[in-house]
Each structure stands twice: as C-alpha cells, then as structure tokens.
N, C-alpha and C. Protein backbone atom coordinates (compact mmCIF):
# COMPACT_ATOMS: atom_id res chain seq x y z
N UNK A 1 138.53 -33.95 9.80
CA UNK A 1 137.69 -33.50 8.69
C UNK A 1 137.50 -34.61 7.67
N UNK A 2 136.05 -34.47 7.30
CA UNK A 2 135.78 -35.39 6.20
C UNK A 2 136.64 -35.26 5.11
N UNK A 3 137.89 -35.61 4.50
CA UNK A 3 137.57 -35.03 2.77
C UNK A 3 136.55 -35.54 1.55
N UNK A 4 136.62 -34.64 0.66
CA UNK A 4 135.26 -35.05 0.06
C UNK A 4 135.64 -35.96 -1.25
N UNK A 5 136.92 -36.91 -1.17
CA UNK A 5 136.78 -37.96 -1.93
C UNK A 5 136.26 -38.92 -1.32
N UNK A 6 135.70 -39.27 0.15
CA UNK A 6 134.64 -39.93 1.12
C UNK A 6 133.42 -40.03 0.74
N UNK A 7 132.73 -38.53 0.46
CA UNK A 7 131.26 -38.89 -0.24
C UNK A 7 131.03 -38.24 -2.06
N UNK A 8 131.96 -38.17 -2.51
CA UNK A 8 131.59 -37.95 -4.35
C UNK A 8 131.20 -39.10 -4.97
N UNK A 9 130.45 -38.59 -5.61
CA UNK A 9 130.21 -39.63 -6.91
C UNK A 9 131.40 -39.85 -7.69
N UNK A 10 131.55 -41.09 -7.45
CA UNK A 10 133.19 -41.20 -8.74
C UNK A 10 132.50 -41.68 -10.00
N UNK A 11 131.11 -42.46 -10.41
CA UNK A 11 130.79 -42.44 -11.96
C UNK A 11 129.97 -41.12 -12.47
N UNK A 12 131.08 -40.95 -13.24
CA UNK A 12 130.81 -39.16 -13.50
C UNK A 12 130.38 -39.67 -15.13
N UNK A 13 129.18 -39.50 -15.45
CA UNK A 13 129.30 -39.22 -16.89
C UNK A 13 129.35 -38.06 -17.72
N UNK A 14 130.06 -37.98 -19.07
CA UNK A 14 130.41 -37.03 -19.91
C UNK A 14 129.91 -37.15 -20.94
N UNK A 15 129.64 -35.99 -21.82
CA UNK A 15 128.90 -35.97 -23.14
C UNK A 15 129.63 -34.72 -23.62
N UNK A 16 128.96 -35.12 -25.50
CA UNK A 16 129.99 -33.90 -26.30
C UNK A 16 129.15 -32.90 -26.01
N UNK A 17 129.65 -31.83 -26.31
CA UNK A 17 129.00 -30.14 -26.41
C UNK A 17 128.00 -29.92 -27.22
N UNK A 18 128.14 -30.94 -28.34
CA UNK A 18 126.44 -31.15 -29.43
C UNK A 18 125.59 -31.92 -29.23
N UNK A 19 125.31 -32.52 -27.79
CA UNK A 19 124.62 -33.28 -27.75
C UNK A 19 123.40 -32.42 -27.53
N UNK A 20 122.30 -33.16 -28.15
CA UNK A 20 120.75 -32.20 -27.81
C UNK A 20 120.34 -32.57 -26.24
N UNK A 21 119.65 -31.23 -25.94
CA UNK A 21 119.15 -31.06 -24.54
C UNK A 21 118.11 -32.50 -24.67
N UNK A 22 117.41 -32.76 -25.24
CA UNK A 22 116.22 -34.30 -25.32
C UNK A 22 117.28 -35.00 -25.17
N UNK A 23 118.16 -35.38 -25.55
CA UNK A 23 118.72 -36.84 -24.75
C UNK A 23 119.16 -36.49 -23.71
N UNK A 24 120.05 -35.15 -23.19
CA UNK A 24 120.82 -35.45 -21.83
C UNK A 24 119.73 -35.18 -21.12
N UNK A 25 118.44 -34.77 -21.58
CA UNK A 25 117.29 -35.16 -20.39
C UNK A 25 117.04 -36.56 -19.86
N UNK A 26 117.21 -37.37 -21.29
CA UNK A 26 116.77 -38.84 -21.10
C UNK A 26 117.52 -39.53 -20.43
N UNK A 27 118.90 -39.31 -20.94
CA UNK A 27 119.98 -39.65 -20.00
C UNK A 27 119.89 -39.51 -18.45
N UNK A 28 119.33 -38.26 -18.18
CA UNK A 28 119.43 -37.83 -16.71
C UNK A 28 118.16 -38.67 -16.34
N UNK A 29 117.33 -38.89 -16.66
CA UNK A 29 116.00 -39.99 -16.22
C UNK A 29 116.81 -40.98 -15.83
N UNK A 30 117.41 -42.22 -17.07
CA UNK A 30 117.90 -43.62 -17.09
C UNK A 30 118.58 -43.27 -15.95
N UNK A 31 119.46 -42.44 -16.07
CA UNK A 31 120.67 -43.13 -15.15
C UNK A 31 120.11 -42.31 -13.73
N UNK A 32 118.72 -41.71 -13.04
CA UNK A 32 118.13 -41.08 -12.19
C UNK A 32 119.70 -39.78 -11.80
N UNK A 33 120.04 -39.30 -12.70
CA UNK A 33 121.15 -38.38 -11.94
C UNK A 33 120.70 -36.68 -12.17
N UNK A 34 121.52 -35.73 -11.88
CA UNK A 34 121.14 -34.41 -11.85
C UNK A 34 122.08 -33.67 -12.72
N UNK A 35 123.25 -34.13 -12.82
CA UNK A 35 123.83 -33.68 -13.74
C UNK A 35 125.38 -34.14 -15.09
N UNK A 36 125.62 -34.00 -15.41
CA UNK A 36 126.42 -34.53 -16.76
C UNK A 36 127.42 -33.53 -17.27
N UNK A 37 129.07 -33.76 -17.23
CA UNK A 37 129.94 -33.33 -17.63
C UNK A 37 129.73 -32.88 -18.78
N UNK A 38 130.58 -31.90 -19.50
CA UNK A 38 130.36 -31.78 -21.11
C UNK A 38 131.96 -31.87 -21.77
N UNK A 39 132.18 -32.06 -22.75
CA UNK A 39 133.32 -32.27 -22.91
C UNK A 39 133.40 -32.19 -24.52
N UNK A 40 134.77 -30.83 -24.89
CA UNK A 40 134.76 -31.17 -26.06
C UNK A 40 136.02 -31.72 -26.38
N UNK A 41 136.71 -32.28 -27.45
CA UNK A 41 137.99 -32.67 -27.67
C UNK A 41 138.40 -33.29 -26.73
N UNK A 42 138.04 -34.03 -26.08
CA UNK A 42 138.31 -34.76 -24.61
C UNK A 42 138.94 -34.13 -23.95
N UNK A 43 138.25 -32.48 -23.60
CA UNK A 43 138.37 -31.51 -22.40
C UNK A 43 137.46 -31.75 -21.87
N UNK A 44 137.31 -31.52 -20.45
CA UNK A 44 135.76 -30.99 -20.08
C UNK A 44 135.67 -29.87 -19.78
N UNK A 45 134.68 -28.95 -20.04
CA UNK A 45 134.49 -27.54 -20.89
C UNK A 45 133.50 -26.97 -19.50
N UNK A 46 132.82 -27.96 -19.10
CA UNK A 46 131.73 -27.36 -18.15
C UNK A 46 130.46 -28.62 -17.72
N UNK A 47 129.66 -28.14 -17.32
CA UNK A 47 128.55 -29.50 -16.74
C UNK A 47 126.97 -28.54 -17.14
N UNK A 48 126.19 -29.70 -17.77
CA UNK A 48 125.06 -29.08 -17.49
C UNK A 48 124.16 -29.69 -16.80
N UNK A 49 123.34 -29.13 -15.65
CA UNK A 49 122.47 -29.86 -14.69
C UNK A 49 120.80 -29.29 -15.23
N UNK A 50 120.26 -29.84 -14.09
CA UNK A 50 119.05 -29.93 -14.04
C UNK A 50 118.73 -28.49 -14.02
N UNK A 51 119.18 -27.55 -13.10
CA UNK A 51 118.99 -25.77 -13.14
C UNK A 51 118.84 -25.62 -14.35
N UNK A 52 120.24 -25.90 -14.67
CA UNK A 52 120.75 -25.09 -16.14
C UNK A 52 119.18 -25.63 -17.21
N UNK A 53 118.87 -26.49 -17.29
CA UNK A 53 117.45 -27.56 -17.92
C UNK A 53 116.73 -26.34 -17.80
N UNK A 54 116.19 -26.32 -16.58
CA UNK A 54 114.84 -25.40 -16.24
C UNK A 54 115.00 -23.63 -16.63
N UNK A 55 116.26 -23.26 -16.01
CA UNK A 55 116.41 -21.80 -16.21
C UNK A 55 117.26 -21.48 -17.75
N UNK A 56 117.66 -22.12 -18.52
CA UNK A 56 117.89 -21.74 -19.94
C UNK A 56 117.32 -22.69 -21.22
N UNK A 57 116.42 -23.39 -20.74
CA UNK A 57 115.82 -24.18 -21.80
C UNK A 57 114.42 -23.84 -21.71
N UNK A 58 113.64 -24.37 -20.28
CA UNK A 58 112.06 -23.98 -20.49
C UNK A 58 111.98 -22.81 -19.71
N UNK A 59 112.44 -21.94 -19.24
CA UNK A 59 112.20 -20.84 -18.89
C UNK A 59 112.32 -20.07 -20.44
N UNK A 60 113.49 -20.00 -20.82
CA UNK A 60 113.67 -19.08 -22.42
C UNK A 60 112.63 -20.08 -23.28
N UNK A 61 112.11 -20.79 -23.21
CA UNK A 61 110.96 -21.46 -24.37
C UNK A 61 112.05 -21.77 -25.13
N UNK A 62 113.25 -22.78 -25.01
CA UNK A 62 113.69 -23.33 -25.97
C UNK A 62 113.71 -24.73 -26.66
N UNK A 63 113.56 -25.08 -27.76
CA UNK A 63 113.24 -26.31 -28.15
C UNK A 63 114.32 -27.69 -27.47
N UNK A 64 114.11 -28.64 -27.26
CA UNK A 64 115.19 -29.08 -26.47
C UNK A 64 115.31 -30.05 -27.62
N UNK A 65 114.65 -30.50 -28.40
CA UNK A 65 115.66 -31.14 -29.64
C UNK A 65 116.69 -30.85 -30.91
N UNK A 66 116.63 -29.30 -30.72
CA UNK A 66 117.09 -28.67 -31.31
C UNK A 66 118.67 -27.49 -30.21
N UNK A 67 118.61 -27.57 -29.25
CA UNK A 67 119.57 -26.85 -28.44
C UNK A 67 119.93 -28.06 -28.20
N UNK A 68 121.42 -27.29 -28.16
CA UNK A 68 122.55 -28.15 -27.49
C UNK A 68 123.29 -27.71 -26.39
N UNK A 69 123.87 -28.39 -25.96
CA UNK A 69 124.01 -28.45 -24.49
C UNK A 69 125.04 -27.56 -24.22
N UNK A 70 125.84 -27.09 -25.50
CA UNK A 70 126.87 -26.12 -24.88
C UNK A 70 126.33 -24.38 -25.51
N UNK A 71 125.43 -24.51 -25.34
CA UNK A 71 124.37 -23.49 -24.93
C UNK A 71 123.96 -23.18 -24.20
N UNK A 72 123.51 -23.83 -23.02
CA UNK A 72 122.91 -24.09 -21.81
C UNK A 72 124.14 -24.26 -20.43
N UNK A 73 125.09 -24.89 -20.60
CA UNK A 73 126.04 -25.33 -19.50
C UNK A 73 126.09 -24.55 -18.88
N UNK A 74 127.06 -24.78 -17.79
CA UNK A 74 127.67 -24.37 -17.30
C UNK A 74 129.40 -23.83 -17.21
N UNK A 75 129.29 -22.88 -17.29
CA UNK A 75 131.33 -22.77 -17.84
C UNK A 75 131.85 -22.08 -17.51
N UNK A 76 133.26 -21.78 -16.90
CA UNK A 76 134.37 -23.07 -16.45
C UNK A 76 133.29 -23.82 -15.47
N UNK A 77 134.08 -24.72 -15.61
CA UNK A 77 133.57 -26.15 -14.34
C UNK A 77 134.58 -25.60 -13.36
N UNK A 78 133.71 -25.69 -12.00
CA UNK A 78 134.68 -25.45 -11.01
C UNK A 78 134.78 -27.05 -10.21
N UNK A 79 136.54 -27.20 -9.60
CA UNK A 79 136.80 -27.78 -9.16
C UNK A 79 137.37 -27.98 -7.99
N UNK A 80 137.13 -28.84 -7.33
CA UNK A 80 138.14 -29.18 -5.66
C UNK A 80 139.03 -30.26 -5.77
N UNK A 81 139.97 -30.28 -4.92
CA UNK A 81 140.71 -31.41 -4.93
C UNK A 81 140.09 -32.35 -3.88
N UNK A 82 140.27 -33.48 -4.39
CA UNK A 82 139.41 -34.76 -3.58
C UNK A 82 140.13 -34.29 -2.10
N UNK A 83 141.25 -33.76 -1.57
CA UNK A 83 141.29 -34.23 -0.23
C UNK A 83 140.93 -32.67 0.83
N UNK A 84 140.55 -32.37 -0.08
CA UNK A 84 139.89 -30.91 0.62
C UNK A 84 138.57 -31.31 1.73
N UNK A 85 138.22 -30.28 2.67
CA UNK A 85 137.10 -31.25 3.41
C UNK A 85 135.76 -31.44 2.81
N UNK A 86 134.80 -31.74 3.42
CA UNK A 86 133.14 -31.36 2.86
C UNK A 86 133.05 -29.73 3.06
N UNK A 87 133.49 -29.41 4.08
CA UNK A 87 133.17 -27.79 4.55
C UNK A 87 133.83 -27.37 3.74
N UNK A 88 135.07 -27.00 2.89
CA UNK A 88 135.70 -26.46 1.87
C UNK A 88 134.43 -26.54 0.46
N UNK A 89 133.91 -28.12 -0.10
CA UNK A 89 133.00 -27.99 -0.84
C UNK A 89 131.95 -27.00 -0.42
N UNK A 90 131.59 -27.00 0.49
CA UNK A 90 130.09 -26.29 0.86
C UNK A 90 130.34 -24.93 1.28
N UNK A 91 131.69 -24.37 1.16
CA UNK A 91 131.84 -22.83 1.40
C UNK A 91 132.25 -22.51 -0.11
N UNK A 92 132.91 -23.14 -1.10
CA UNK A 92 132.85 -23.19 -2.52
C UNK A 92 131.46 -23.27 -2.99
N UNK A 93 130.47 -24.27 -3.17
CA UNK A 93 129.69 -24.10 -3.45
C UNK A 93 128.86 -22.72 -3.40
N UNK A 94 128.53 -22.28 -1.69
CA UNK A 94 127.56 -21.02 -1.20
C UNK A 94 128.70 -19.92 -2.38
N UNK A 95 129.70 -19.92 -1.91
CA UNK A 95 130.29 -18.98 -2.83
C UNK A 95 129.84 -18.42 -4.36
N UNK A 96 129.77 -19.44 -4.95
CA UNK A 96 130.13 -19.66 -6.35
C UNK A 96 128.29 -19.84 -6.53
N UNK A 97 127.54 -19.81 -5.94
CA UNK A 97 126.48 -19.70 -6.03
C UNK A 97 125.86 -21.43 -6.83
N UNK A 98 126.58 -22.23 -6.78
CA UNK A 98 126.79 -23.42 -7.75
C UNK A 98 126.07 -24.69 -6.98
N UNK A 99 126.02 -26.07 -6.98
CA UNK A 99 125.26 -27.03 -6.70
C UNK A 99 126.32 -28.05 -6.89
N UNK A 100 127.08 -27.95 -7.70
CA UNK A 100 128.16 -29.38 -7.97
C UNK A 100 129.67 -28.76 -8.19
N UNK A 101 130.11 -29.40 -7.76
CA UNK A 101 131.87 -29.37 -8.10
C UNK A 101 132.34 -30.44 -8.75
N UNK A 102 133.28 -30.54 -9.69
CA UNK A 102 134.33 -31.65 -9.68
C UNK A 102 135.46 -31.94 -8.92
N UNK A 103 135.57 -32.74 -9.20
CA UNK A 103 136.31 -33.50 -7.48
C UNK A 103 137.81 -34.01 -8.79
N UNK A 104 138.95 -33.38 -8.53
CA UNK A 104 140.21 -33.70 -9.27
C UNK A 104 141.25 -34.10 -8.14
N UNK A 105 141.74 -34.99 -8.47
CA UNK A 105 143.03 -35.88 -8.03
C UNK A 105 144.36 -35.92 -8.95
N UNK A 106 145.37 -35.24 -8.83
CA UNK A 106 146.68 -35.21 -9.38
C UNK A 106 146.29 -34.77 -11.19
N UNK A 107 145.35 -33.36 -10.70
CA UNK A 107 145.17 -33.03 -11.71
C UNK A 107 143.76 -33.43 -12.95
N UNK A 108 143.64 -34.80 -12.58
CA UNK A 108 142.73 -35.50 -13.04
C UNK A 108 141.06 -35.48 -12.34
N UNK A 109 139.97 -35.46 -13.44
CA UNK A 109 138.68 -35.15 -12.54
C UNK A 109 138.17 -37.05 -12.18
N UNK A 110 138.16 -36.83 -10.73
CA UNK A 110 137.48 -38.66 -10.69
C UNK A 110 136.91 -38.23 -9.93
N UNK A 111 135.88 -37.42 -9.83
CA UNK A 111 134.29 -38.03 -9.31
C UNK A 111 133.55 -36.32 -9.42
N UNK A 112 132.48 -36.45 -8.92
CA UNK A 112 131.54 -34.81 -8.39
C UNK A 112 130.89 -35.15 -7.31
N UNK A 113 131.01 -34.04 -6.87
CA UNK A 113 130.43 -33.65 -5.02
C UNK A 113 129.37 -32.53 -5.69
N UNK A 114 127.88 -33.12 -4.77
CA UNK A 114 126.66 -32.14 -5.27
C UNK A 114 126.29 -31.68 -3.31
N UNK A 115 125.86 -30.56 -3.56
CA UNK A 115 125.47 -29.80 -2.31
C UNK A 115 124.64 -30.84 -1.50
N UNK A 116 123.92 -31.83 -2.13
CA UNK A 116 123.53 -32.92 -1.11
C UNK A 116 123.80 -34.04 -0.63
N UNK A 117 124.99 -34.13 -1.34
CA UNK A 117 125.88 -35.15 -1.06
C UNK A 117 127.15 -34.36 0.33
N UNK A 118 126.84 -33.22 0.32
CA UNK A 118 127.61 -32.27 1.51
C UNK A 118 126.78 -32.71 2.76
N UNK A 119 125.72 -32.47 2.51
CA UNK A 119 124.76 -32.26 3.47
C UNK A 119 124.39 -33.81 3.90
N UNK A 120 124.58 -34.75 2.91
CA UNK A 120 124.31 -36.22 3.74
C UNK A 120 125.57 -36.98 3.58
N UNK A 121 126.88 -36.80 4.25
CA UNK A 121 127.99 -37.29 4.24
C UNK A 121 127.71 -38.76 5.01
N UNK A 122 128.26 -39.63 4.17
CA UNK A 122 128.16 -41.02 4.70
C UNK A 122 129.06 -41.03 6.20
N UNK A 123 130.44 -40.84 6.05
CA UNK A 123 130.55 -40.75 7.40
C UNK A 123 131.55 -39.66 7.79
N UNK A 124 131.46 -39.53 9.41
CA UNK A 124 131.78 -38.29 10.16
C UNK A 124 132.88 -38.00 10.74
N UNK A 125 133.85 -38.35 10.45
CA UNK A 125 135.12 -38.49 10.85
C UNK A 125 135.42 -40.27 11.36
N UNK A 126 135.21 -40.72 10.60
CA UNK A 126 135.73 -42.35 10.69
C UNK A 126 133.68 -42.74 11.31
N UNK A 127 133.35 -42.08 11.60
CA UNK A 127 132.35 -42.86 12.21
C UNK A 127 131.05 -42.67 11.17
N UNK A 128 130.30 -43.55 11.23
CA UNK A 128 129.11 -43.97 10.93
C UNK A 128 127.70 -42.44 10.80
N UNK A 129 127.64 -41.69 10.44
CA UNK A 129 126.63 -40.98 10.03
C UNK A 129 125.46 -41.41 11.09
C-alpha cells in the first residue's frame, strides 16, 4: 500500500481566522492552490477551500472584502496520519463527504492530501505510476 505521506502536499499554507475572503482568494490564484489552513492562536481551527468560496460566499451573496474566513471554513479539520494508505484517505474523504485531509505525523500536521492527489498517486507501490 501506498501511504499517503508519498503523494501530500507538504507546503501547506496557513492564515489567521480574520483574514478577508479577497485575499485568501488572491492568495489561492498566486500560489495556483485550492485550499488554505486557518489557524487561530497557532491552532489550526479548520481549512477553507475553493467549495467553501463558492457555496458560502457567492452562493449566500456575500461580500468577500468584508467576510472572513472563519465564517466560511471548514471545522474541525479532519485528519490522517501520514502512514495510513491512499485508500484509507479516499474512504475518509467519500465518508466525510470532504475533498482534503491533513496529513499529521507524531501528532504534528506536515502536509494535505486532496481527493486528486488520491486519484493521481505518483507512485504504485515502489513503482512508477
């Protein structure tokens, strides 16, 4: 079995809970990503993605320079342990009805696994994809 510290993203970025929805949009442009930790008191509290964007910001007609992001998130953040397989992520995911996990190691979060990063695993048990 793959585990899924093989294909996560380990640069995970984080932002505070007041940050306005207009930058972590902009943010999500620059850095071309889908989604962004939230974190208050140097917890992380939850993630808000691109869904969360569409179905609680312009679906409800909300101003996005004015909402903040821990309005919108996602919360609790659910997590896997990096040495769990891809198939553990992707039966968590269908479960939880969700798109991303955090990926924690000895407690600690170092990286996120997104449902398409399940689905295009670099490699297949030692071998080449």
């Amino acid at each position: 079995m793959v585990p899924v510290k093989k294909i996560m993203t380990k640069e995970v970025l984080m932002i505070n809970e007041k940050t306005s929805i207009k930058e972590v949009a902009s943010m999500m442009k620059t850095k071309k990503i889908g989604s962004i930790l939230v974190e208050k008191n140097n917890e992380v509290i939850g993630i808000v993605t691109e869904a969360d964007i569409v179905r609680r910001l312009v679906a409800e007609e909300r101003d996005p320079n004015t909402t903040l992001v821990k309005t919108i998130m996602s919360s609790p953040l659910l997590t896997i342990d990096a040495e769990m397989s891809i198939i553990d992520a992707n039966d968590m995911m269908d479960k939880n009805r969700v798109r991303h996990l955090a990926v924690k190691e000895e407690g600690k979060i170092v990286g996120l696994v997104s449902c398409r990063d399940v689905m295009h695993p670099i490699y297949m048990e030692g071998e080449e994809w």
